[in-house]
Protein backbone atom coordinates (compact mmCIF):
# COMPACT_ATOMS: atom_id res chain seq x y z
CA UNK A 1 169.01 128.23 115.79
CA UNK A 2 168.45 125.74 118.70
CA UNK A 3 165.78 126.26 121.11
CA UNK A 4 166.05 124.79 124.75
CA UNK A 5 163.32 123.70 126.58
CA UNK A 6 162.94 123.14 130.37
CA UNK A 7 161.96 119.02 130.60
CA UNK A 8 160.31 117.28 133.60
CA UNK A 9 163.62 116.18 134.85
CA UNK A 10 165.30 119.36 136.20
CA UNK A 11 168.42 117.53 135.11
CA UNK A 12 167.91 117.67 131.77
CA UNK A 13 166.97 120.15 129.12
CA UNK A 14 165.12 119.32 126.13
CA UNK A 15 166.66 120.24 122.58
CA UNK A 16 164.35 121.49 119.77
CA UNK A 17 165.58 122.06 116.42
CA UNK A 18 163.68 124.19 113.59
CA UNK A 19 161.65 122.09 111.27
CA UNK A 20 162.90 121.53 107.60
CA UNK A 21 159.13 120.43 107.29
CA UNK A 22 157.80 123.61 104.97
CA UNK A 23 154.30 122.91 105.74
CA UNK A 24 155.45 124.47 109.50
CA UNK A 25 157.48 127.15 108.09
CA UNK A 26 155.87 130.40 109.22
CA UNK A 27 155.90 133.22 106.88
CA UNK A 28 154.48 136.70 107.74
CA UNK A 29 151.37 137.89 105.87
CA UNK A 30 153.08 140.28 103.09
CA UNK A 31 151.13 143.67 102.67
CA UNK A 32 152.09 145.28 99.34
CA UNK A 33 153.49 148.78 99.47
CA UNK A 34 152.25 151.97 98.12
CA UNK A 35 154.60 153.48 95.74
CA UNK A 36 156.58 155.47 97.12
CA UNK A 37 155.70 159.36 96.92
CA UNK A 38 158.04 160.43 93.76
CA UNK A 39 156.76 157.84 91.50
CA UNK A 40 153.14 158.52 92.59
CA UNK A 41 153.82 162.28 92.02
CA UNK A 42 155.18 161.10 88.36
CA UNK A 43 152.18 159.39 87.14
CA UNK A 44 149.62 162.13 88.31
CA UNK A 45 151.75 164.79 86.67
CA UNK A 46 151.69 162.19 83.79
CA UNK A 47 147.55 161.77 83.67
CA UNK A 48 147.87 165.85 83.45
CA UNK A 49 149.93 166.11 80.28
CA UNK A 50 147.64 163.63 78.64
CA UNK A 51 144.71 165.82 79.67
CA UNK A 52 146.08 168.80 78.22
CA UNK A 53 147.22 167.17 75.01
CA UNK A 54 143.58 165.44 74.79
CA UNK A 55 142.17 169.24 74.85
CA UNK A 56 145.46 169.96 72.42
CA UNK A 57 143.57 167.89 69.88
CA UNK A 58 140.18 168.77 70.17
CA UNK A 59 141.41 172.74 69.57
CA UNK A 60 142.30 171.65 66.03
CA UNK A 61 139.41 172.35 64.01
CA UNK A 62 137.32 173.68 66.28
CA UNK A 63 135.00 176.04 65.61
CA UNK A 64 133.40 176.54 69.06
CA UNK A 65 133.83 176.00 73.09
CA UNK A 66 131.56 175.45 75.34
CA UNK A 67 131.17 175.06 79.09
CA UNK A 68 128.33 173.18 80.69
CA UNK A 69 128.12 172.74 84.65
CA UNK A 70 127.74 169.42 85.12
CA UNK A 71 127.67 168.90 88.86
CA UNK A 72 125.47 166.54 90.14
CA UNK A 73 124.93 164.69 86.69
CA UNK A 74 124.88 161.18 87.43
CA UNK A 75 127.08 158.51 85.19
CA UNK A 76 124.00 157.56 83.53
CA UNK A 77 122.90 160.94 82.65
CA UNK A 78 126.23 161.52 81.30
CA UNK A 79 126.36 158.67 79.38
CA UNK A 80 122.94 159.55 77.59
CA UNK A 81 124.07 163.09 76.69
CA UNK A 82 127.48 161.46 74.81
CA UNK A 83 125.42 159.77 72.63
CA UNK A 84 122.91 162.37 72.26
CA UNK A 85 125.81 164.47 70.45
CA UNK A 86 126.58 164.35 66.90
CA UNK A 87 129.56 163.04 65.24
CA UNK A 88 131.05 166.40 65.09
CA UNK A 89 131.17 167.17 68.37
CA UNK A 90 132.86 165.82 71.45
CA UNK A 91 132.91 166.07 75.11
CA UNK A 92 135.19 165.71 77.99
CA UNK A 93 135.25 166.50 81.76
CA UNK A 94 138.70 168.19 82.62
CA UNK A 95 139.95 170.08 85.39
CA UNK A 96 139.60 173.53 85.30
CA UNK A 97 143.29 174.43 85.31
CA UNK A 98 144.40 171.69 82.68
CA UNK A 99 141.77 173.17 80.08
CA UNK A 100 143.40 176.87 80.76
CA UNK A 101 147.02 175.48 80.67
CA UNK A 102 145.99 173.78 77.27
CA UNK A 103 144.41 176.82 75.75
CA UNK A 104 146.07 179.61 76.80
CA UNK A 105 147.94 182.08 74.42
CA UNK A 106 145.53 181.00 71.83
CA UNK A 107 142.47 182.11 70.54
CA UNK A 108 140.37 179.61 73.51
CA UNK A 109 141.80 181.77 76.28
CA UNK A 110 138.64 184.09 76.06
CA UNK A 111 136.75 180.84 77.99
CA UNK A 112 138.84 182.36 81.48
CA UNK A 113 135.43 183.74 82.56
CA UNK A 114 134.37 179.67 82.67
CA UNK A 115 137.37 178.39 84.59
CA UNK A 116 135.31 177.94 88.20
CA UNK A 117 133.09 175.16 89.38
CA UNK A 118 132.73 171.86 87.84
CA UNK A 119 132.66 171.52 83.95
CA UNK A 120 132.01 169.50 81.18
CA UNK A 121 133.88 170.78 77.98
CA UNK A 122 131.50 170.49 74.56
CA UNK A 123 134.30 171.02 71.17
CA UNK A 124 132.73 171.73 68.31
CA UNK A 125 134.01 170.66 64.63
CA UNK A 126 131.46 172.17 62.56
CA UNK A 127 130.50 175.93 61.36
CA UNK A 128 127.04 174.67 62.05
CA UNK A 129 126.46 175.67 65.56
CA UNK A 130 122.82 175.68 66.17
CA UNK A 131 122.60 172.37 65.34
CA UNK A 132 125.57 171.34 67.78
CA UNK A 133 124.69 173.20 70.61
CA UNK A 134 120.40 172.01 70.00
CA UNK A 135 121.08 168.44 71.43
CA UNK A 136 122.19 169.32 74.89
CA UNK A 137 119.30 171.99 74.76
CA UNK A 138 116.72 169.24 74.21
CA UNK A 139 118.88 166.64 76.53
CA UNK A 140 118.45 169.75 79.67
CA UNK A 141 114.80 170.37 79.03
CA UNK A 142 113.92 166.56 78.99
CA UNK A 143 115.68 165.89 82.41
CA UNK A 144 114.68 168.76 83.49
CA UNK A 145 118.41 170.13 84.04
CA UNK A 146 117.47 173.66 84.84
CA UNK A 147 121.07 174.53 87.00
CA UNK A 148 123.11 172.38 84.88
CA UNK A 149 122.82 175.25 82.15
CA UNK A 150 126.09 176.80 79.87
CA UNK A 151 128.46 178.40 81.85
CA UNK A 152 129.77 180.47 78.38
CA UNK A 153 131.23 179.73 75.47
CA UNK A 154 133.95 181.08 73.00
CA UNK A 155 133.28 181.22 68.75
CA UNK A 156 134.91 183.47 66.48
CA UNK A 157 137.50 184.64 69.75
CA UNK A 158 134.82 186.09 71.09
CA UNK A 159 132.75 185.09 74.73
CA UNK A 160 129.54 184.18 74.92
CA UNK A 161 128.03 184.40 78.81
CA UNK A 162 124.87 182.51 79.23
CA UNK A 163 122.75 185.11 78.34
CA UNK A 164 124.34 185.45 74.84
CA UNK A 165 123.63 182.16 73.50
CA UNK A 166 120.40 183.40 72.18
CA UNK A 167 122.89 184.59 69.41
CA UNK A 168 124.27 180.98 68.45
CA UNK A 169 121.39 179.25 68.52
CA UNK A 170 119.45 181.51 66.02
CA UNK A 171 122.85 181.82 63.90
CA UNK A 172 121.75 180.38 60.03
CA UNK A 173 122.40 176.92 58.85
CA UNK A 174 124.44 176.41 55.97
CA UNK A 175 121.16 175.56 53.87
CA UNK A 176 119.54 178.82 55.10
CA UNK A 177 123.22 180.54 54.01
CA UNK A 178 122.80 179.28 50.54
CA UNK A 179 118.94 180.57 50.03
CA UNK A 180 119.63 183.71 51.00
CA UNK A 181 122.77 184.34 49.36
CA UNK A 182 120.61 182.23 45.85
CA UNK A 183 117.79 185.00 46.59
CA UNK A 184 120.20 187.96 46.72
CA UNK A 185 121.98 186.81 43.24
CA UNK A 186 119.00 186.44 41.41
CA UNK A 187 116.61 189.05 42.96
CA UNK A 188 117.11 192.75 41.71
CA UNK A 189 120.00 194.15 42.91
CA UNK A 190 118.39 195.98 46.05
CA UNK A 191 119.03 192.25 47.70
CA UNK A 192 122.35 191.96 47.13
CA UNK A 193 123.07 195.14 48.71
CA UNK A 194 120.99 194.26 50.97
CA UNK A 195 123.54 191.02 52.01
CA UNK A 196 126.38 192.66 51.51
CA UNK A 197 125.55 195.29 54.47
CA UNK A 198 124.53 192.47 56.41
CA UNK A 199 127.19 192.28 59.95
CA UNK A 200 130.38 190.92 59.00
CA UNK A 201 129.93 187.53 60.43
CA UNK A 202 126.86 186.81 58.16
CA UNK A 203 128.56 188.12 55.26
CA UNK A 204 131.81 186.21 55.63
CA UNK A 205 129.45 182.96 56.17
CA UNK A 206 127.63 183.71 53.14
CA UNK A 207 131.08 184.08 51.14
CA UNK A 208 132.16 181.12 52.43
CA UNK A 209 128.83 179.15 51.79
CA UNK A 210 128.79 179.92 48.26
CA UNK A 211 132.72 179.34 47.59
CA UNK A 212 132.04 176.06 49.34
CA UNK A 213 129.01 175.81 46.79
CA UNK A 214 131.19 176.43 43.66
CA UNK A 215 134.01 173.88 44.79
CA UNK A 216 131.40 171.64 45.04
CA UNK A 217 129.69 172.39 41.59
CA UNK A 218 133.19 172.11 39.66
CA UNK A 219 134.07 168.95 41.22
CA UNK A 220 131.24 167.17 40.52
């Protein structure tokens, strides 16, 4: 392209070709592009099925689900309860909707009661549940946590509001289990029947606790 310039001679005009020169090359600042819509809709829809196969996992296992409202927990805060937690347990912040979509038609699905406000999802792999749910108990009362208190929980099938978890936390530890079930063998045999009209929960965990007990003994 040829550009033609007006000179001081109105008899002539002034020819200005482009220069090859790249140093004068102008270039338009280049702003990258979002992505467009359909592939932006792909990878969110993506991040979801992760989420619910990350809650997928954590069902196998597990003896116990619990919500905690976590809303206004700082990163910090949150950071200090993960590590506060045993081994055996894990927790995740998930949407509401992904955690139903993951559990439902199972045994989980009594949590519904739980699926409003912000969360914090505590899994439980171990039958001993005091001793899971103590740490966040002593990690509320030390930062004084008041609000941010269970929102309910599920064990056995079965849904625990807030008010009920008076019930896990006094539930026996396996070590308590084995005492009383030692007790009721060797005492006379008022004890046994004694256990053995115990509620249904404590019995099973006694029968388990002392099958466990025998495997144990025979391996050794």
């Amino acid at each position: 392209m040829e550009v033609s310039l007006l000179s001081l001679s109105s008899s002539q005009n002034l020819t200005l070709k482009p220069s090859t020169n790249p140093l004068f090359h102008f270039h338009p600042s280049k702003r990258s592009k979002p992505p467009p819509t359909h592939i932006r809709a792909a990878i969110s829809r993506t991040k979801k099925e992760e989420t619910v196969d990350t809650v997928k996992t954590h069902l196998e296992n597990c003896h116990l689900i619990a919500a905690i409202k976590y809303k206004g927990f700082t990163v910090k805060q949150f950071q200090d309860l993960r590590r506060s937690l045993p081994e055996n347990t894990k927790l995740i912040v998930a949407k509401n909707t992904l955690v139903y979509k993951a559990i439902e038609g199972t045994q989980w699905e009594a949590l519904k009661p739980c699926m409003s406000g912000m969360n914090a999802w505590l899994f439980v792999h171990t039958e001993e549940i005091p001793a899971a749910i103590k740490p966040y108990r002593n990690f509320q009362k030390e930062k004084k946590l008041e609000e941010n208190d269970f929102a309910g929980a599920v064990f056995e099938g079965k849904f625990y509001a807030p008010g009920d978890f008076k019930a896990l936390e006094s539930m026996p530890t396996r070590a308590e289990i084995y005492a009383k079930l030692l007790g009721a063998l060797q005492g006379p045999a008022i004890g046994l029947v004694g256990t053995l009209q115990a509620p249904a929960r404590d019995l099973l965990m006694v029968l388990k606790a002392y099958a466990k007990k025998l495997e144990d003994e025979s391996g050794q």
